[in-house]
N, C-alpha and C. Protein backbone atom coordinates (compact mmCIF):
# COMPACT_ATOMS: atom_id res chain seq x y z
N UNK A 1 55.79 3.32 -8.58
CA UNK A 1 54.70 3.00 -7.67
C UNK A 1 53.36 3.52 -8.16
N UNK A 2 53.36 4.67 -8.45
CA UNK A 2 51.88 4.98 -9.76
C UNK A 2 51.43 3.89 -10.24
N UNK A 3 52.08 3.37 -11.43
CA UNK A 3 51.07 2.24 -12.03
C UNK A 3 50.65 1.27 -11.21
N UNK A 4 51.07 0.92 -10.39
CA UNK A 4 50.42 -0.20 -9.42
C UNK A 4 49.51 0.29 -9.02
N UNK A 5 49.57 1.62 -8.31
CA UNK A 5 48.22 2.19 -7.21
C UNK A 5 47.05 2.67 -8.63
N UNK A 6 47.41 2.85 -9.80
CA UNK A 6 45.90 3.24 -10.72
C UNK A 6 45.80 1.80 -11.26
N UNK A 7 46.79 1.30 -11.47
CA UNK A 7 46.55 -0.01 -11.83
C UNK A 7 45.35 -0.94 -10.34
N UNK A 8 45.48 -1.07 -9.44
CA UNK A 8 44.80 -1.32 -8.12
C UNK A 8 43.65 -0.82 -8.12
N UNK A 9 43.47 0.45 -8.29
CA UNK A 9 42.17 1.38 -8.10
C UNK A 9 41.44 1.19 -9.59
N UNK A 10 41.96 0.91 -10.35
CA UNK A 10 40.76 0.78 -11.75
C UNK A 10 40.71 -0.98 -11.59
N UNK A 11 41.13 -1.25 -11.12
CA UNK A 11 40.86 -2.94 -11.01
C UNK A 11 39.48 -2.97 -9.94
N UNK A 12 40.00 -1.98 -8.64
CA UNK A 12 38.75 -2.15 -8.17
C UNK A 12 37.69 -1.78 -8.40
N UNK A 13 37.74 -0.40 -9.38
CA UNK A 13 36.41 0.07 -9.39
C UNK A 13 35.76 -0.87 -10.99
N UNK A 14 36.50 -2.05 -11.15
CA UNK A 14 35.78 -2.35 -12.64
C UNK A 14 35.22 -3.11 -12.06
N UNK A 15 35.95 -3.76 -10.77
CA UNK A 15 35.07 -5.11 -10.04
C UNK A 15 33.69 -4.54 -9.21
N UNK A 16 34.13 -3.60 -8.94
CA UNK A 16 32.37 -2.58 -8.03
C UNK A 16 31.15 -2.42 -9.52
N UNK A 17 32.15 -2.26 -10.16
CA UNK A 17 31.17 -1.88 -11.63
C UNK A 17 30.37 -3.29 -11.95
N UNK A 18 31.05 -4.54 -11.94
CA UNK A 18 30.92 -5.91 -12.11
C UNK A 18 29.78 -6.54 -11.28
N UNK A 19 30.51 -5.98 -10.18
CA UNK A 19 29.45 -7.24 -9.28
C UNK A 19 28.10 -6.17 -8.68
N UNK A 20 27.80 -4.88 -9.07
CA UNK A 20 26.80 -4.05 -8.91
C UNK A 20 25.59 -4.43 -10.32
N UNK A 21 26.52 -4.55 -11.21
CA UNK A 21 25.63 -4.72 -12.77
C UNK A 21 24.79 -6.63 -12.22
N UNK A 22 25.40 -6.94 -11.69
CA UNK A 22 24.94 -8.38 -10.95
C UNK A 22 23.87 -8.47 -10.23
N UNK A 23 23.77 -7.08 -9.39
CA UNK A 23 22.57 -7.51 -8.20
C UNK A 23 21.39 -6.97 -8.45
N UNK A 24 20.43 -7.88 -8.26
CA UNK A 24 19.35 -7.45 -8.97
C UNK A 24 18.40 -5.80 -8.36
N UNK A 25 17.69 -5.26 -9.33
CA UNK A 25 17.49 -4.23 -8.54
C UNK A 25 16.02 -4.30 -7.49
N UNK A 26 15.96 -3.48 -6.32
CA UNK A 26 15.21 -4.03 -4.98
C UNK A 26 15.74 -4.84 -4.01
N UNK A 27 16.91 -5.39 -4.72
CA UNK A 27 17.73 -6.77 -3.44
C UNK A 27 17.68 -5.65 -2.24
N UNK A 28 18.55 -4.48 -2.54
CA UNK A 28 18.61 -3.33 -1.01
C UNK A 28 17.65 -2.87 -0.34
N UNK A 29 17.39 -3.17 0.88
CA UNK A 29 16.21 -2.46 1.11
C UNK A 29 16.27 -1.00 1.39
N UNK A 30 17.69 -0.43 1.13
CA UNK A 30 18.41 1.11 0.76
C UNK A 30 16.92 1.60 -0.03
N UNK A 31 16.45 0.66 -1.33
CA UNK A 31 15.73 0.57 -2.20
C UNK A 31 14.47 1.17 -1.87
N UNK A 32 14.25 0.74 -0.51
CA UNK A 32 12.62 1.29 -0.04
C UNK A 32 12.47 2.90 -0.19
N UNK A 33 11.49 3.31 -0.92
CA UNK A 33 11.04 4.56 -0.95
C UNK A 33 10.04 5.04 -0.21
N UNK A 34 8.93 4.36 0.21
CA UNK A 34 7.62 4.58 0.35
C UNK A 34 6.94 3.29 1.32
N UNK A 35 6.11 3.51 2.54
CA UNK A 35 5.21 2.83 3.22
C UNK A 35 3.98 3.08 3.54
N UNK A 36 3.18 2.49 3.23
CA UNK A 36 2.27 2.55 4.52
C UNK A 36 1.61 0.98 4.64
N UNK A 37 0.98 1.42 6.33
CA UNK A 37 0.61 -0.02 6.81
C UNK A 37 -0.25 0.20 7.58
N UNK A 38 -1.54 -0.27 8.00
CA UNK A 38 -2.43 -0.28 8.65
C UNK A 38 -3.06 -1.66 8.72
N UNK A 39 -4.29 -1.28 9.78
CA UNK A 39 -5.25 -1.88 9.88
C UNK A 39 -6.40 -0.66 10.60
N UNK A 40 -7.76 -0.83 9.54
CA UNK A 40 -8.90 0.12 9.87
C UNK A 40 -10.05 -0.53 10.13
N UNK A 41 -10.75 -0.34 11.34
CA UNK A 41 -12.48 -0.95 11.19
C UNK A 41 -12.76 0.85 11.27
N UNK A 42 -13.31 0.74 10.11
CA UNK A 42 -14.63 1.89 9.98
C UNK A 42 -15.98 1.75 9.85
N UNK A 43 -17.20 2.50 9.61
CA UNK A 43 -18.45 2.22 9.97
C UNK A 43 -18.60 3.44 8.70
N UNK A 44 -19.68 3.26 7.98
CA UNK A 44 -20.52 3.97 7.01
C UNK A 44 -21.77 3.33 6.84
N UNK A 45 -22.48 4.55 5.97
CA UNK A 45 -24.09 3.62 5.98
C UNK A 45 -24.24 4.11 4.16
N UNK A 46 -24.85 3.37 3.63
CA UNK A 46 -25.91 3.67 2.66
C UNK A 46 -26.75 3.78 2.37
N UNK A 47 -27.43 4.60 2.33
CA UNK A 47 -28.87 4.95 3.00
C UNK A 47 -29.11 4.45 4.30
N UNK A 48 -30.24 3.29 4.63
CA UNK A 48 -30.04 2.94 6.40
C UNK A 48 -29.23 1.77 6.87
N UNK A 49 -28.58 1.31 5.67
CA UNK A 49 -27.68 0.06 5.89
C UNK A 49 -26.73 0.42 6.74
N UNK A 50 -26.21 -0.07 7.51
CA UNK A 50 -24.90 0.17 8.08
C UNK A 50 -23.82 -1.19 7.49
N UNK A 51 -22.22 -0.66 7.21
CA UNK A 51 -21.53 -0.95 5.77
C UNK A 51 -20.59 -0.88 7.13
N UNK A 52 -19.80 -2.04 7.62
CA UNK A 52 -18.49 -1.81 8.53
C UNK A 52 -17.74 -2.70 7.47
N UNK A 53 -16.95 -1.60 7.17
CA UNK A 53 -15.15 -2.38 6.26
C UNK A 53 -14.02 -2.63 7.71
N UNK A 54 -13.65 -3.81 7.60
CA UNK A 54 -12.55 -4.07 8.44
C UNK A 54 -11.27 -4.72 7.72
N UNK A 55 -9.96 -3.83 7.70
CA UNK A 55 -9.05 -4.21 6.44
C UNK A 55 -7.87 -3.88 7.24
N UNK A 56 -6.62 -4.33 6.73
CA UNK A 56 -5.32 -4.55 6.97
C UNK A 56 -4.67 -4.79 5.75
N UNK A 57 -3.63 -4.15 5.54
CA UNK A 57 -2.68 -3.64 4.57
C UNK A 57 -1.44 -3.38 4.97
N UNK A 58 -0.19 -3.48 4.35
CA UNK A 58 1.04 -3.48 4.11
C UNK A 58 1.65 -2.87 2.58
N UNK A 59 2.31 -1.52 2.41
CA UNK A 59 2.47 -1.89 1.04
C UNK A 59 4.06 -1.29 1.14
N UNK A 60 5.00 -1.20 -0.04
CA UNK A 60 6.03 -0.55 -0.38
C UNK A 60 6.17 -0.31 -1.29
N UNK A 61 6.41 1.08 -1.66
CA UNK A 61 6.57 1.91 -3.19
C UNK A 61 8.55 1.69 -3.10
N UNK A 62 9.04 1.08 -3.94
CA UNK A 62 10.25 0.99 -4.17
C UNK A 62 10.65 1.98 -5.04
N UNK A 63 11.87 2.54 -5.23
CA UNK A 63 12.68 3.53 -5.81
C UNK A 63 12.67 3.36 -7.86
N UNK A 64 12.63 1.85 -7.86
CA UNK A 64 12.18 1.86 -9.13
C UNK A 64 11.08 1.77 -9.47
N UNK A 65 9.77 2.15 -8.34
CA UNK A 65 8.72 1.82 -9.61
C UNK A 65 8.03 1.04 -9.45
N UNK A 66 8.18 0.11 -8.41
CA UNK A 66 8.11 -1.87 -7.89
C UNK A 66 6.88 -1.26 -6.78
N UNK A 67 5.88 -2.12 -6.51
CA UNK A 67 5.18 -1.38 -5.44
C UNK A 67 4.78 -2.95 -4.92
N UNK A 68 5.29 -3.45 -3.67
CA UNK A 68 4.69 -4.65 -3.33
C UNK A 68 3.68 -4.86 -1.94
N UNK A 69 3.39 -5.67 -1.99
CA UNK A 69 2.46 -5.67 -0.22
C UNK A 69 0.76 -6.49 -0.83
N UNK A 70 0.43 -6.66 0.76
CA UNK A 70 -0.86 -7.43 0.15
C UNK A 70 -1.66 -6.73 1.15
N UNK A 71 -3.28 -7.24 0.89
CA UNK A 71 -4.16 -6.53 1.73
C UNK A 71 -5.39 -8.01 2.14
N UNK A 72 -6.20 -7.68 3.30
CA UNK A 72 -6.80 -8.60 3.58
C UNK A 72 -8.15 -7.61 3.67
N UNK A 73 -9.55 -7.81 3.33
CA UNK A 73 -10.32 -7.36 3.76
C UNK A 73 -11.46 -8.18 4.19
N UNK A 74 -12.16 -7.71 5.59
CA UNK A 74 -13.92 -8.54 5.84
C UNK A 74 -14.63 -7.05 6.44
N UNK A 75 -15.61 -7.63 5.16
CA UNK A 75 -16.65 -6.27 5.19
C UNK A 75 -17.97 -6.85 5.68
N UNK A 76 -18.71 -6.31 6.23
CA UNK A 76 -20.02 -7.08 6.71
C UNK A 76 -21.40 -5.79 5.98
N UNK A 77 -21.88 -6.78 5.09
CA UNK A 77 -22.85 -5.72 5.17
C UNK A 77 -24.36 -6.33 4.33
N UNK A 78 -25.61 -5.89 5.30
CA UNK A 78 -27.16 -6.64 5.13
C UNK A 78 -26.34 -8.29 5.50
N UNK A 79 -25.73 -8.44 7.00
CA UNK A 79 -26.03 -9.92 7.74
C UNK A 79 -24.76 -10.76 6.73
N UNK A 80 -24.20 -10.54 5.66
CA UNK A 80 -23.48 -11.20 4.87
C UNK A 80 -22.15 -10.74 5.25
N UNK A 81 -20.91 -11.59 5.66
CA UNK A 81 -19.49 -11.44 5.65
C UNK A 81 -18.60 -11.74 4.84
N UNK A 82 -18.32 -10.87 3.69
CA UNK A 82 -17.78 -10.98 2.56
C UNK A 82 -15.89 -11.00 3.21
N UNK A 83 -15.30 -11.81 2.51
CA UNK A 83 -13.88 -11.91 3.05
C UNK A 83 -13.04 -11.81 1.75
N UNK A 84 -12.07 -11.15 1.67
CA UNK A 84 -10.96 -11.02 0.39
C UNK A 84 -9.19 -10.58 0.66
N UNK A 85 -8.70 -11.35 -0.10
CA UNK A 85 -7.35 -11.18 0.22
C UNK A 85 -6.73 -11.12 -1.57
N UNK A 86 -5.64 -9.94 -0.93
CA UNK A 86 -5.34 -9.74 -2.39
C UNK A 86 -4.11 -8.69 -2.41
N UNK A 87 -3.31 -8.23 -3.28
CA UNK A 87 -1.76 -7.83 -3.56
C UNK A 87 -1.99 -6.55 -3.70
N UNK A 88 -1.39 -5.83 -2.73
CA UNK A 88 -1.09 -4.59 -3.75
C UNK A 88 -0.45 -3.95 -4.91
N UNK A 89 -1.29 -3.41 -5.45
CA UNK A 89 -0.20 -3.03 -6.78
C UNK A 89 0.30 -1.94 -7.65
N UNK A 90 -0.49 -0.27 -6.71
CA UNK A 90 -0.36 0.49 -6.70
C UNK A 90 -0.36 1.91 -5.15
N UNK A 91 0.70 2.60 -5.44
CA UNK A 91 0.51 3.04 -4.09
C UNK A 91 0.91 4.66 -4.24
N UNK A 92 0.42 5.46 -3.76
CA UNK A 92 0.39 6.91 -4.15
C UNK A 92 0.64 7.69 -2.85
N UNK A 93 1.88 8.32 -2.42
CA UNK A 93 1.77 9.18 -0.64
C UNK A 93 2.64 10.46 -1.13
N UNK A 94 1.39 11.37 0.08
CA UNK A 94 1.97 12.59 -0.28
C UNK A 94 1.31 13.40 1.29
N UNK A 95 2.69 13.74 1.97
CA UNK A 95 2.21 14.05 3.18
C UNK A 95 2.20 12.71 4.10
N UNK A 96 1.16 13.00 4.98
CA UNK A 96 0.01 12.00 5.68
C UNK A 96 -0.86 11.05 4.75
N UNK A 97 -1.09 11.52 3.76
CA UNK A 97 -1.99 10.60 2.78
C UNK A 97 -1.69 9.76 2.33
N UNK A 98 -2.36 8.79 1.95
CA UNK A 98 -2.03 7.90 0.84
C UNK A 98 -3.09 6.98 0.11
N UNK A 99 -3.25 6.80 -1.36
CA UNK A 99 -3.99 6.12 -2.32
C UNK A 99 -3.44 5.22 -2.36
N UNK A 100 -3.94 3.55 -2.59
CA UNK A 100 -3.91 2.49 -2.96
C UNK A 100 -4.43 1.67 -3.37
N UNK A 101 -3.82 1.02 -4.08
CA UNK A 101 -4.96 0.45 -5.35
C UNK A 101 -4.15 -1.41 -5.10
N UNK A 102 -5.18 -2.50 -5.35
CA UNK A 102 -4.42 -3.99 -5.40
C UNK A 102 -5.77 -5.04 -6.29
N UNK A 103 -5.26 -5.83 -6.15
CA UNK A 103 -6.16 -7.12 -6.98
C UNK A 103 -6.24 -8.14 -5.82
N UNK A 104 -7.89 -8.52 -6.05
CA UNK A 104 -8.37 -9.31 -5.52
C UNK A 104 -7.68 -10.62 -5.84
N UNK A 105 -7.21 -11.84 -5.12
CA UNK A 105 -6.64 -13.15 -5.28
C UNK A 105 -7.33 -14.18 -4.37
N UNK A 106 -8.05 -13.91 -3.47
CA UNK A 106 -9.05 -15.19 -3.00
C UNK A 106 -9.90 -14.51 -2.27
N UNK A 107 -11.69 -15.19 -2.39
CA UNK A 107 -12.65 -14.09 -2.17
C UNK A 107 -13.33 -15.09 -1.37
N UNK A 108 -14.13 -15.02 -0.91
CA UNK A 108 -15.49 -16.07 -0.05
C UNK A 108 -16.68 -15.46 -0.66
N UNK A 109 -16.90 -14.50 -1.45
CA UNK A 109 -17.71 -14.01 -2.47
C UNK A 109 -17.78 -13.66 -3.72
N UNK A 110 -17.94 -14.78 -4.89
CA UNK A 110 -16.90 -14.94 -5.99
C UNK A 110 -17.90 -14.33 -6.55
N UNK A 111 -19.30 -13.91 -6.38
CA UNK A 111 -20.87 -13.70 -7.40
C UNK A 111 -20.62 -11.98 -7.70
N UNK A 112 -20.10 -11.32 -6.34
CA UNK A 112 -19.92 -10.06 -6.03
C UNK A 112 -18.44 -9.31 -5.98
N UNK A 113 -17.75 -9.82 -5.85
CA UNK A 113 -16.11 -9.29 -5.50
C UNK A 113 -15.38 -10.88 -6.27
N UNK A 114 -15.10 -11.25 -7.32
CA UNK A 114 -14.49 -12.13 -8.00
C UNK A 114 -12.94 -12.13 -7.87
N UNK A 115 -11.97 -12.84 -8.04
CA UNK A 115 -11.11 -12.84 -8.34
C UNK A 115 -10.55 -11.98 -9.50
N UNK A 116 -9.38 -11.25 -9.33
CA UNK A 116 -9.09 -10.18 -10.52
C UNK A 116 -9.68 -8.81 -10.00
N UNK A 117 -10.95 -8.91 -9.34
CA UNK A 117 -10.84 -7.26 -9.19
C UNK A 117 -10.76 -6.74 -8.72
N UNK A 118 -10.47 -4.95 -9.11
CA UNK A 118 -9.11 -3.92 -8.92
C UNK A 118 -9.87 -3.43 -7.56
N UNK A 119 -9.74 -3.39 -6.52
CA UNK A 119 -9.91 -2.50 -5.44
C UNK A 119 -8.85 -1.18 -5.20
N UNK A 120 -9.71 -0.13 -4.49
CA UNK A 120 -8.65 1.03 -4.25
C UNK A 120 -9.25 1.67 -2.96
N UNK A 121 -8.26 2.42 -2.23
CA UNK A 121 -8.75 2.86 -0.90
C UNK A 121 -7.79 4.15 -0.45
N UNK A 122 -8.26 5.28 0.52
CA UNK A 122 -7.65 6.38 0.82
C UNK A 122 -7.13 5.80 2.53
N UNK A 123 -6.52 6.61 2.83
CA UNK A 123 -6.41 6.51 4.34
C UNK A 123 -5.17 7.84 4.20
N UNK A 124 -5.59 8.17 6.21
CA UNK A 124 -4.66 9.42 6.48
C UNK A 124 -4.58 9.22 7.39
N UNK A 125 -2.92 9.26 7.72
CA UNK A 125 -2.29 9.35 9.61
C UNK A 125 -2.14 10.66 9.98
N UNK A 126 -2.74 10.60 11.77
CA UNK A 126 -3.08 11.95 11.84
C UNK A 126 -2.00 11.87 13.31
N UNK A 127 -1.27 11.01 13.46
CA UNK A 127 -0.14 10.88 14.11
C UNK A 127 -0.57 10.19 15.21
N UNK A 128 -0.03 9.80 16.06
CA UNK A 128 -0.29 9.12 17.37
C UNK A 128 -0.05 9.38 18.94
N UNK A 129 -0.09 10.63 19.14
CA UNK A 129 -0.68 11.32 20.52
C UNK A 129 -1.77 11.14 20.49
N UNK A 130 -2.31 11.26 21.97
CA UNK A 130 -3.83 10.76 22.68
C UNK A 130 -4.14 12.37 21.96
N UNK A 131 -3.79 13.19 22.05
CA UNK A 131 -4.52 14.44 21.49
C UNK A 131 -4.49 14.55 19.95
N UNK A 132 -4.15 13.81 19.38
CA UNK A 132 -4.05 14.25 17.96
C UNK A 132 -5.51 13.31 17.27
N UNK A 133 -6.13 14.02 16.48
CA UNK A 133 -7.13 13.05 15.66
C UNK A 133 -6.79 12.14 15.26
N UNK A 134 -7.91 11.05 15.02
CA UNK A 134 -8.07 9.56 14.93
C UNK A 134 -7.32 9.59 12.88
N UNK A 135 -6.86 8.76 13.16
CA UNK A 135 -6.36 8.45 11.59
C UNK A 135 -7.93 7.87 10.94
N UNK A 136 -7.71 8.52 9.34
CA UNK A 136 -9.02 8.23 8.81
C UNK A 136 -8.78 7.10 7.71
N UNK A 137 -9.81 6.40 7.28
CA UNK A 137 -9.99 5.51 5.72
C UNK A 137 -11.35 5.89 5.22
N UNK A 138 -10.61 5.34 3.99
CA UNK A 138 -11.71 4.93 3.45
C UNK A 138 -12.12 3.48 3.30
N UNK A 139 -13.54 3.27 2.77
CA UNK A 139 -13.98 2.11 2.61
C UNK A 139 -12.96 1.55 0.87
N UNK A 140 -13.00 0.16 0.45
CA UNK A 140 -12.35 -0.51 -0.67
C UNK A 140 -13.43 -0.17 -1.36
N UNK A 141 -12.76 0.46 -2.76
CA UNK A 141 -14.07 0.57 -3.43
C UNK A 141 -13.21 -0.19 -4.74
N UNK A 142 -14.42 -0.86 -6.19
CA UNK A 142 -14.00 -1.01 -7.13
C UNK A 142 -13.65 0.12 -7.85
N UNK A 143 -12.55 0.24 -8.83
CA UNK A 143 -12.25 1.01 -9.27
C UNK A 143 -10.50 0.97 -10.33
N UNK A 144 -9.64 1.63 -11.29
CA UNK A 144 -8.68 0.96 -12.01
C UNK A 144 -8.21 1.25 -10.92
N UNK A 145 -6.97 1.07 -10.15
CA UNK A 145 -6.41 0.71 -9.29
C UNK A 145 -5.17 1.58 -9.79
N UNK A 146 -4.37 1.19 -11.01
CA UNK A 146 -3.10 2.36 -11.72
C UNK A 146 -3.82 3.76 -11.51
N UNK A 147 -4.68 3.89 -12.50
CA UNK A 147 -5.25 5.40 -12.52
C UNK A 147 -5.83 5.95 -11.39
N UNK A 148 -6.08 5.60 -10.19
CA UNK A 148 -7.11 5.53 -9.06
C UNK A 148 -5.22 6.47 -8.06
N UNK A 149 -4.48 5.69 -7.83
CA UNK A 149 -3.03 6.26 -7.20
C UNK A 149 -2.70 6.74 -8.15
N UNK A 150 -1.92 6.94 -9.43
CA UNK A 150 -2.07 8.36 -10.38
C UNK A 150 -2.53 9.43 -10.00
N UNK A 151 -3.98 9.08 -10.46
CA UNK A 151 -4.34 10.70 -10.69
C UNK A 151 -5.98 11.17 -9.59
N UNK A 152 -5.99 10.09 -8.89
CA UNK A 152 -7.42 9.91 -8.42
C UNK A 152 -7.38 10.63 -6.86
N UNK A 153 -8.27 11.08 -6.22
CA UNK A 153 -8.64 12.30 -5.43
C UNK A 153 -8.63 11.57 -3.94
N UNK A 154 -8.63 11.70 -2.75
CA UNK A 154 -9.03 10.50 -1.63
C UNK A 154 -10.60 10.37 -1.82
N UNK A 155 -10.99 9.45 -1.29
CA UNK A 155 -12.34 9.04 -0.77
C UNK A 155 -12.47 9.67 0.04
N UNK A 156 -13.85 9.64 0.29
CA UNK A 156 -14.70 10.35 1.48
C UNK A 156 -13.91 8.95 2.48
N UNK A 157 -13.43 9.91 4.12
CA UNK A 157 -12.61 8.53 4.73
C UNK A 157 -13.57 8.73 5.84
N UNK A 158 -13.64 8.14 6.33
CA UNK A 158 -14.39 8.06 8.13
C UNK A 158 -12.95 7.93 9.26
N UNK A 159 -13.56 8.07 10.10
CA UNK A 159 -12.31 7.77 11.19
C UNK A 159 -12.51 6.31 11.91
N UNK A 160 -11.36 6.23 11.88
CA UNK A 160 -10.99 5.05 12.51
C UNK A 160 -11.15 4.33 13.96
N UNK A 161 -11.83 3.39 14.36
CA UNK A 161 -12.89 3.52 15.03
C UNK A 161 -11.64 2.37 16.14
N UNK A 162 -11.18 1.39 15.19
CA UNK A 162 -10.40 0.35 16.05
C UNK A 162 -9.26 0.66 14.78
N UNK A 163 -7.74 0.38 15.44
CA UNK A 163 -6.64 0.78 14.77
C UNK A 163 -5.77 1.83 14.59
N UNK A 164 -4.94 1.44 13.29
CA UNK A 164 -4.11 2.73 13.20
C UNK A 164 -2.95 2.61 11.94
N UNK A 165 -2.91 4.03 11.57
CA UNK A 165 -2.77 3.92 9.77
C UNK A 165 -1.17 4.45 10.13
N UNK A 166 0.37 4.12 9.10
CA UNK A 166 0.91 4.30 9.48
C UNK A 166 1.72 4.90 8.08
N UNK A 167 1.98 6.56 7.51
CA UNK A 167 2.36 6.53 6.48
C UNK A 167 3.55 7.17 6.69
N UNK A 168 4.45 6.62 5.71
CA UNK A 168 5.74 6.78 5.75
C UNK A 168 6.78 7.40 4.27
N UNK A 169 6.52 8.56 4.15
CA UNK A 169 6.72 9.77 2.77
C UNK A 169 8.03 8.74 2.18
């Protein structure tokens, strides 16, 4: 009765070995490592301009490495409503924090914000009790987008005026 039962058990584990070498990697969402998701209207000025970024984001840092999600942004600023939508493609969390970096893919302002370029942005959840501080962002700034989640510092963030940032270690 031995050889049948190792005979049985190495049959099965060659077929677990088989049909695992098969599935591609990310199919699991076991796979998910990393979130965050928001939507921020913030308010900044530059010198006396007033600069409102209004953005929404989705991203996922996967276990291998894979970082997917897209972002939408409309920024208004000097009377002009610049609109952009575009992928994320880097994502950096540690704590409450998190860096993210994506590429622009369709703009309504091709002279100023073109297709192809790298945007990156900070944001921090500061949890969601009526007593706890407002979750902060930052504004999208240009910038490499890899090196920016690497090795790059948060932005100066403002608080979040409408919304709410949601990070997930």
């Amino acid at each position: 009765m031995r050889p049948n039962t190792f005979a049985t058990t190495a049959f099965a584990v060659l077929l677990l070995a088989a049909t695992t070498a098969l599935a591609a990697p990310g199919d699991d969402p076991a796979d998910d490592h990393q979130s965050v998701t928001g939507h921020a209207d913030i308010a900044s000025t530059l010198g006396t301009v007033l600069i409102v970024d209004t953005y929404s984001f989705a991203a996922i840092g996967h276990k291998d490495g894979r970082v997917s999600g897209q972002f939408e942004l409309r920024a208004k600023y000097l009377n002009v409503t610049v609109r952009a939508h575009g992928v994320v493609e880097c994502l950096f969390v540690t704590g409450n924090r998190a860096r993210l970096g994506g590429r622009v893919t369709q703009t309504t302002f091709e002279s100023g914000l073109p297709v192809g370029t790298q945007l990156t942005w900070s944001v921090m959840d500061n949890g969601e009790g009526g007593k706890d501080a407002p979750d902060t962002a930052s504004m999208l700034l240009g910038n490499d987008a890899a090196a920016y989640c690497a090795l790059g510092l948060p932005y100066p963030e403002y608080p979040i005026r409408r919304g709410n940032v949601q990070v997930r270690p």
